[in-house]
PDB file of N, CA and C in Angstrom:
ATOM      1  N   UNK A   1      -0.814  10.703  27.477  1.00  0.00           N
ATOM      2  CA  UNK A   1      -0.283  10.271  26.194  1.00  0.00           C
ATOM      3  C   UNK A   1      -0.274   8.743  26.114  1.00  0.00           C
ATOM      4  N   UNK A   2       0.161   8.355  27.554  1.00  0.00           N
ATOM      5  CA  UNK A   2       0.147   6.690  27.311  1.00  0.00           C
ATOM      6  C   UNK A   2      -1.205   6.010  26.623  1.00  0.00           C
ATOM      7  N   UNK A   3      -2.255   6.784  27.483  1.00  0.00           N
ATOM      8  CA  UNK A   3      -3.513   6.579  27.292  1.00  0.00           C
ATOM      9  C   UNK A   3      -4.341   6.213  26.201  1.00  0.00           C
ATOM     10  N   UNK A   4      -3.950   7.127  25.544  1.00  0.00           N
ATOM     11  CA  UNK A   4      -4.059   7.624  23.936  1.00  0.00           C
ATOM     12  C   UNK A   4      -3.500   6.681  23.038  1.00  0.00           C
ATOM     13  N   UNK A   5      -1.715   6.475  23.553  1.00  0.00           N
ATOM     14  CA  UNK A   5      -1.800   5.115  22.515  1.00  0.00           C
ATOM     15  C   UNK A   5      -1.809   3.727  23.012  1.00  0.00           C
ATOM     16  N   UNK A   6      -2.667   3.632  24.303  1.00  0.00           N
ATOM     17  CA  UNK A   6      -2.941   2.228  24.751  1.00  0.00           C
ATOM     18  C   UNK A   6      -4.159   1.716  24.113  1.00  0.00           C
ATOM     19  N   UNK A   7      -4.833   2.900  24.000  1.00  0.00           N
ATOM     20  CA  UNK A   7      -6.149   2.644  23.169  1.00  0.00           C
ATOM     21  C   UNK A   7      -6.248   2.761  22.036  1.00  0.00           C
ATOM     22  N   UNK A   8      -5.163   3.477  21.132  1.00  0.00           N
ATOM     23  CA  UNK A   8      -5.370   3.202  19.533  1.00  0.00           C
ATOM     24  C   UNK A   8      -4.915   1.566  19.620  1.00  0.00           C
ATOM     25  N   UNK A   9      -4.073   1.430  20.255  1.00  0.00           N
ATOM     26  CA  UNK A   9      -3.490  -0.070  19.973  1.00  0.00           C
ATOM     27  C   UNK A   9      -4.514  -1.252  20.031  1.00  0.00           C
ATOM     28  N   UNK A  10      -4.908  -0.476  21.245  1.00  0.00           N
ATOM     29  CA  UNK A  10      -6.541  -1.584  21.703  1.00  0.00           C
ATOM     30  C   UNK A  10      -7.728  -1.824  21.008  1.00  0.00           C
ATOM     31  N   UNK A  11      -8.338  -0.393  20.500  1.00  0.00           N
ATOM     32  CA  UNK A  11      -9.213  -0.513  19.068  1.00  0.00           C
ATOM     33  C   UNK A  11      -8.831  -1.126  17.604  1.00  0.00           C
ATOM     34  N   UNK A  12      -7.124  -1.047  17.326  1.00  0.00           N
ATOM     35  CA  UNK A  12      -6.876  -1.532  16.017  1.00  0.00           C
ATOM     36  C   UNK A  12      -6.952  -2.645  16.087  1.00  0.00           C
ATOM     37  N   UNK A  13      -6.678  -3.289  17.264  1.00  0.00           N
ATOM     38  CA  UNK A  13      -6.765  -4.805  17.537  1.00  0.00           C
ATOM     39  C   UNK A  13      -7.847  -5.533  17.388  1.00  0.00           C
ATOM     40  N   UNK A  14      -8.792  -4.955  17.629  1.00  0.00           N
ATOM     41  CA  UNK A  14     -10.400  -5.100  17.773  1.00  0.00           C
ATOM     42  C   UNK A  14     -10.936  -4.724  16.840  1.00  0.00           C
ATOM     43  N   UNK A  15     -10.780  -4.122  15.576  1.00  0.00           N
ATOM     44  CA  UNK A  15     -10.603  -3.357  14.636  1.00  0.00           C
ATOM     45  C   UNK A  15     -10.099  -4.873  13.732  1.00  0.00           C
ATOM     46  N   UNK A  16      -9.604  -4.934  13.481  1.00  0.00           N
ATOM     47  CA  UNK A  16      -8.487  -6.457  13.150  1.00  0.00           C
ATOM     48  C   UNK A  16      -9.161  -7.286  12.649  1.00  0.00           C
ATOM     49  N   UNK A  17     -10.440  -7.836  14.450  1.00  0.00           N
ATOM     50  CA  UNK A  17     -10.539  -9.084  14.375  1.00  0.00           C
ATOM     51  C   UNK A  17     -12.416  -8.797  14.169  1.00  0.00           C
ATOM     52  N   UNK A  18     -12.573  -8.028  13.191  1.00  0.00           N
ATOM     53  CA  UNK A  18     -14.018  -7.945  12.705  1.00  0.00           C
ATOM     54  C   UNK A  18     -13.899  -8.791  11.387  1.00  0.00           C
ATOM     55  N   UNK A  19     -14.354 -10.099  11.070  1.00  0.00           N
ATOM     56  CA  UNK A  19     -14.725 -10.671  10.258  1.00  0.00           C
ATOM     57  C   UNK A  19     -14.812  -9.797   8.436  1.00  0.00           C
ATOM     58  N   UNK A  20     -15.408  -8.968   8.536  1.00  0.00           N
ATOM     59  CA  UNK A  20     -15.530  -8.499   7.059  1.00  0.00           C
ATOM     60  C   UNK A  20     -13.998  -8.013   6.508  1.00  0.00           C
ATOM     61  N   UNK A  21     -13.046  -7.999   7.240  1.00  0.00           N
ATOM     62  CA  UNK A  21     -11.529  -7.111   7.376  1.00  0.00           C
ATOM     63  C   UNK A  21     -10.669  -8.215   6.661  1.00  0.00           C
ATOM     64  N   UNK A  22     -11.353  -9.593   7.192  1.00  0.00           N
ATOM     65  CA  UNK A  22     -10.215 -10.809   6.793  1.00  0.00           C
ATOM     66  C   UNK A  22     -11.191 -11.241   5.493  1.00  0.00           C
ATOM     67  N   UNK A  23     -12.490 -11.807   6.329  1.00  0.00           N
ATOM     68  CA  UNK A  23     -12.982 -13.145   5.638  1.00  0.00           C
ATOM     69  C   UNK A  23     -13.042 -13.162   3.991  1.00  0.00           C
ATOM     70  N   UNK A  24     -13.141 -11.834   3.341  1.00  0.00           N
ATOM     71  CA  UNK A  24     -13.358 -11.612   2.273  1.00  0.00           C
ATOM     72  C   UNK A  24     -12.099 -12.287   1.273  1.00  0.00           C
ATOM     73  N   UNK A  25     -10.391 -12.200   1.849  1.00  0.00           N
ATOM     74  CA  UNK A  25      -9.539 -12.424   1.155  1.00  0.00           C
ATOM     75  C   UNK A  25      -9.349 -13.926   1.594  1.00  0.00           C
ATOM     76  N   UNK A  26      -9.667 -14.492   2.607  1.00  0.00           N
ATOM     77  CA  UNK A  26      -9.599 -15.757   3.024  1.00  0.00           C
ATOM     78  C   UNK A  26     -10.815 -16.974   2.211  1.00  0.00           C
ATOM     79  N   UNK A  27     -11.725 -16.051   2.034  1.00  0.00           N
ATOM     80  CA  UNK A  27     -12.631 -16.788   0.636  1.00  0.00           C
ATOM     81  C   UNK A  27     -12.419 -16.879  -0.907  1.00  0.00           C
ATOM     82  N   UNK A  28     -11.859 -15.977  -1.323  1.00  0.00           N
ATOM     83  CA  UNK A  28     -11.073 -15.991  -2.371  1.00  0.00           C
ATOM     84  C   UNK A  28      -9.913 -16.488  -2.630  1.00  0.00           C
ATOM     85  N   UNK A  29      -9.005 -16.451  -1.485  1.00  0.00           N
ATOM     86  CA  UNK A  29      -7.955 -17.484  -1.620  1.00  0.00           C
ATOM     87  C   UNK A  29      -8.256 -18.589  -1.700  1.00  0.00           C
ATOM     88  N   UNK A  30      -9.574 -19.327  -0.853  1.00  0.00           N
ATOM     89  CA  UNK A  30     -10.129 -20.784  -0.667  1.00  0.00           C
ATOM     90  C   UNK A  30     -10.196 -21.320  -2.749  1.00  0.00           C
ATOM     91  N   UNK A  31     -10.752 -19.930  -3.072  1.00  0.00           N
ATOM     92  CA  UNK A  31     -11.664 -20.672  -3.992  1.00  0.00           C
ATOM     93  C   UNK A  31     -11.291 -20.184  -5.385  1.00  0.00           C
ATOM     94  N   UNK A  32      -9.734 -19.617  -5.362  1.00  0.00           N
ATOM     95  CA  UNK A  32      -9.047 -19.461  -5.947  1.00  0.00           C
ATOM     96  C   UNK A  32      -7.425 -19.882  -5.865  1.00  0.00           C
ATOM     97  N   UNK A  33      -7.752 -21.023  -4.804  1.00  0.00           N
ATOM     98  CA  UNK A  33      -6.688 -21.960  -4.727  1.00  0.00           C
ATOM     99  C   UNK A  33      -5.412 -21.202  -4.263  1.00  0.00           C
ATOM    100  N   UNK A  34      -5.503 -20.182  -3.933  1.00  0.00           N
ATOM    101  CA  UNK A  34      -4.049 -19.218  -3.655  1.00  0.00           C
ATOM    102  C   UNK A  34      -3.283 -19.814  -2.564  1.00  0.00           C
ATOM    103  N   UNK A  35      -1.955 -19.919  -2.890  1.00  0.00           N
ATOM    104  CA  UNK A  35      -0.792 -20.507  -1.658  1.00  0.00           C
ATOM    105  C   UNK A  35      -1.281 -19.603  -0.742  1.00  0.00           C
ATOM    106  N   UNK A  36      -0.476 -19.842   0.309  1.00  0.00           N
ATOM    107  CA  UNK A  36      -0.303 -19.463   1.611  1.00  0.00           C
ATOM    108  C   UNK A  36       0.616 -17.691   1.728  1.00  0.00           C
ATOM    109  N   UNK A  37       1.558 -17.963   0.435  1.00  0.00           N
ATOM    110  CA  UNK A  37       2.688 -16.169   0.573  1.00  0.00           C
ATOM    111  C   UNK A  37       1.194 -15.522  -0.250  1.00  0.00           C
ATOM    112  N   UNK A  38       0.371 -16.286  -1.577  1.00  0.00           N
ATOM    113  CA  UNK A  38      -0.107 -15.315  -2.333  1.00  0.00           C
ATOM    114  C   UNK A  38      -1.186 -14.515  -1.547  1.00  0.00           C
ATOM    115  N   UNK A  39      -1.828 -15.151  -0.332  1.00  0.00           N
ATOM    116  CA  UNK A  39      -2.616 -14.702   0.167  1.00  0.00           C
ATOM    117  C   UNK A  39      -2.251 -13.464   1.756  1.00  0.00           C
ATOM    118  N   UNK A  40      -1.001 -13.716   1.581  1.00  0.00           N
ATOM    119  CA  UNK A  40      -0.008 -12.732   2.789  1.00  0.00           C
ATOM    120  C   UNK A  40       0.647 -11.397   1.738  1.00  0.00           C
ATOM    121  N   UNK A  41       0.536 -11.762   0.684  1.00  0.00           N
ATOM    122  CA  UNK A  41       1.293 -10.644  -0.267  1.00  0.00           C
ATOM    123  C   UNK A  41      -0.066  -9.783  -0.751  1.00  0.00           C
ATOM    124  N   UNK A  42      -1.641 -10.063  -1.087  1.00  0.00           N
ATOM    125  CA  UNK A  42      -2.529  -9.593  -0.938  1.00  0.00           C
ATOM    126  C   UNK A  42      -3.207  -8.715   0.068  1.00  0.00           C
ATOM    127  N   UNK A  43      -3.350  -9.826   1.310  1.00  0.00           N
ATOM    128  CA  UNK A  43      -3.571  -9.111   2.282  1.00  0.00           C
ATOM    129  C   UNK A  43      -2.649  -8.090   3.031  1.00  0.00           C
ATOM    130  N   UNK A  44      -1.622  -7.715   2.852  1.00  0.00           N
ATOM    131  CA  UNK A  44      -0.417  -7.255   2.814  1.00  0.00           C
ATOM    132  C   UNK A  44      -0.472  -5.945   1.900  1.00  0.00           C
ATOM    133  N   UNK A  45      -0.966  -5.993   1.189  1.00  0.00           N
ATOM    134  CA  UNK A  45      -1.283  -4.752   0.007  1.00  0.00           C
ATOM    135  C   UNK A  45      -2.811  -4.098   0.421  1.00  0.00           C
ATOM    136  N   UNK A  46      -3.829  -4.989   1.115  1.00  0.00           N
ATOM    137  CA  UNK A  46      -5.091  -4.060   0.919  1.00  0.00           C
ATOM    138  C   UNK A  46      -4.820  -3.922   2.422  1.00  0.00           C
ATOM    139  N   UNK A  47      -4.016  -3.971   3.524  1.00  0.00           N
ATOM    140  CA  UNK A  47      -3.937  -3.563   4.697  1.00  0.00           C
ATOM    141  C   UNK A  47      -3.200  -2.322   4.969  1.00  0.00           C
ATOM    142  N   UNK A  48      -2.410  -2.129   4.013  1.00  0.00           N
ATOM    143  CA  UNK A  48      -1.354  -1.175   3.902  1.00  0.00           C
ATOM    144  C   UNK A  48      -2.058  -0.035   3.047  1.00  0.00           C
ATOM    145  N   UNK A  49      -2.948  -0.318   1.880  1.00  0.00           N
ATOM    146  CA  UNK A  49      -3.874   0.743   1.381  1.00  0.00           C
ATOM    147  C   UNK A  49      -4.991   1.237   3.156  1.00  0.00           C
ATOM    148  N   UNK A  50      -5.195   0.495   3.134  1.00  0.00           N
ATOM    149  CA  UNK A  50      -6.765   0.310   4.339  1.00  0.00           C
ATOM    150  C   UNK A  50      -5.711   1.338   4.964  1.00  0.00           C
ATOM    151  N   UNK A  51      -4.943   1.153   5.716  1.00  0.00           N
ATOM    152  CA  UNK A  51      -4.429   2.093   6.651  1.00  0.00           C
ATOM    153  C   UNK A  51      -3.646   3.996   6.370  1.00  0.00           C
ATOM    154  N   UNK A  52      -3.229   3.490   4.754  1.00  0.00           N
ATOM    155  CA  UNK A  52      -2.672   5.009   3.998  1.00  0.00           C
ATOM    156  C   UNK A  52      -4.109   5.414   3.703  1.00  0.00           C
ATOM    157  N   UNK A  53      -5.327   5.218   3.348  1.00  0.00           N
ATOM    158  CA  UNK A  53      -6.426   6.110   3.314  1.00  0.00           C
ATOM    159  C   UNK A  53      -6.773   6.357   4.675  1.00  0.00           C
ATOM    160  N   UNK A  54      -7.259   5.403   5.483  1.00  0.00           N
ATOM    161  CA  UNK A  54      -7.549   6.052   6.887  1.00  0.00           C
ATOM    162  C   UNK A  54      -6.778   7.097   7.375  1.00  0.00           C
ATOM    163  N   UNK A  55      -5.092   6.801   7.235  1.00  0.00           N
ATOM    164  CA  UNK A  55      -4.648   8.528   7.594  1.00  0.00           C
ATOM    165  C   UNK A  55      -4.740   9.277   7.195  1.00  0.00           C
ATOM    166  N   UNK A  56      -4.646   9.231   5.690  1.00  0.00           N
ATOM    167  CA  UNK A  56      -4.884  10.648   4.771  1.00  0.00           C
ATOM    168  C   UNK A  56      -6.489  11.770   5.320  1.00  0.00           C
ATOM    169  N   UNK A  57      -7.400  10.226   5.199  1.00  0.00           N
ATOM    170  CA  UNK A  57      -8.936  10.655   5.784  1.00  0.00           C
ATOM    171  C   UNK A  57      -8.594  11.725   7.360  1.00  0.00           C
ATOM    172  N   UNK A  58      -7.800  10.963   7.834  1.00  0.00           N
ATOM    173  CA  UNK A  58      -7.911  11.939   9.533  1.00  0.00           C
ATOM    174  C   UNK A  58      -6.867  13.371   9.719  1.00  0.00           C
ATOM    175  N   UNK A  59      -5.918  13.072   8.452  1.00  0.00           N
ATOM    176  CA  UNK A  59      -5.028  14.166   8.061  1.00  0.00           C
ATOM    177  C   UNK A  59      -5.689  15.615   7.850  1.00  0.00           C
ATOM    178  N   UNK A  60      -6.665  14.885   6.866  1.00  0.00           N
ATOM    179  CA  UNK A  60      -7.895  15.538   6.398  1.00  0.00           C
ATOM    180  C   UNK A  60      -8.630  16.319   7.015  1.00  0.00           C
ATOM    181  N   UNK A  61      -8.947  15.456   7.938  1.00  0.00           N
ATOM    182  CA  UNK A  61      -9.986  15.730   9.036  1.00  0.00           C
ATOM    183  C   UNK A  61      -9.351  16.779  10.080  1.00  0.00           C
ATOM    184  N   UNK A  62      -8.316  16.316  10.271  1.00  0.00           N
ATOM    185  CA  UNK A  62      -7.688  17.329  10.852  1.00  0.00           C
ATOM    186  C   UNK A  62      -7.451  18.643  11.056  1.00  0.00           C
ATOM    187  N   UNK A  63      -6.972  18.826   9.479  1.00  0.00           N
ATOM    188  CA  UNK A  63      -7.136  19.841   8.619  1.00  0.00           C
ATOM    189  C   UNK A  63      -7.842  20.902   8.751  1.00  0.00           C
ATOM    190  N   UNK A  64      -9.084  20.536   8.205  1.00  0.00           N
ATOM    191  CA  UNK A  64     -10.579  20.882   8.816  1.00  0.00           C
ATOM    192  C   UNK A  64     -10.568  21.558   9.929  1.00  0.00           C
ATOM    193  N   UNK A  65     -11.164  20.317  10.732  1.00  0.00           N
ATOM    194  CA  UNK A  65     -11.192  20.942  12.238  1.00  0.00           C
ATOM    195  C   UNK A  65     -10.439  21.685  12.803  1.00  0.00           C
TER     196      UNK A  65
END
């Protein structure tokens, strides 16, 4: 069991730090001048979607299988 969640922890992390995950809201903030909270209250909302579809998806999946 440890196993299991040493490595979800380890992939989300890595998972995280893939460029297309951030850079997209970090360019739009650039170039839409967004403070520093507007761009934590954004990314904050599509991280929290990103993660309620991925479970629903494996809920899903689950399901299934």
């Amino acid at each position: 069991m440890y196993s299991i969640i040493t490595g979800t922890i380890f992939l989300a992390f890595i998972h995280a730090l893939i460029p297309n995950h951030w850079l997209p809201l970090v360019a739009i903030a650039k170039a839409e001048k967004w403070e520093k909270a507007e761009l934590m209250l954004v990314a904050s909302i599509t991280a929290s979607a990103h993660v309620l579809v991925t479970v629903a998806i494996g809920v899903v999946l689950g399901m299934v299988g």
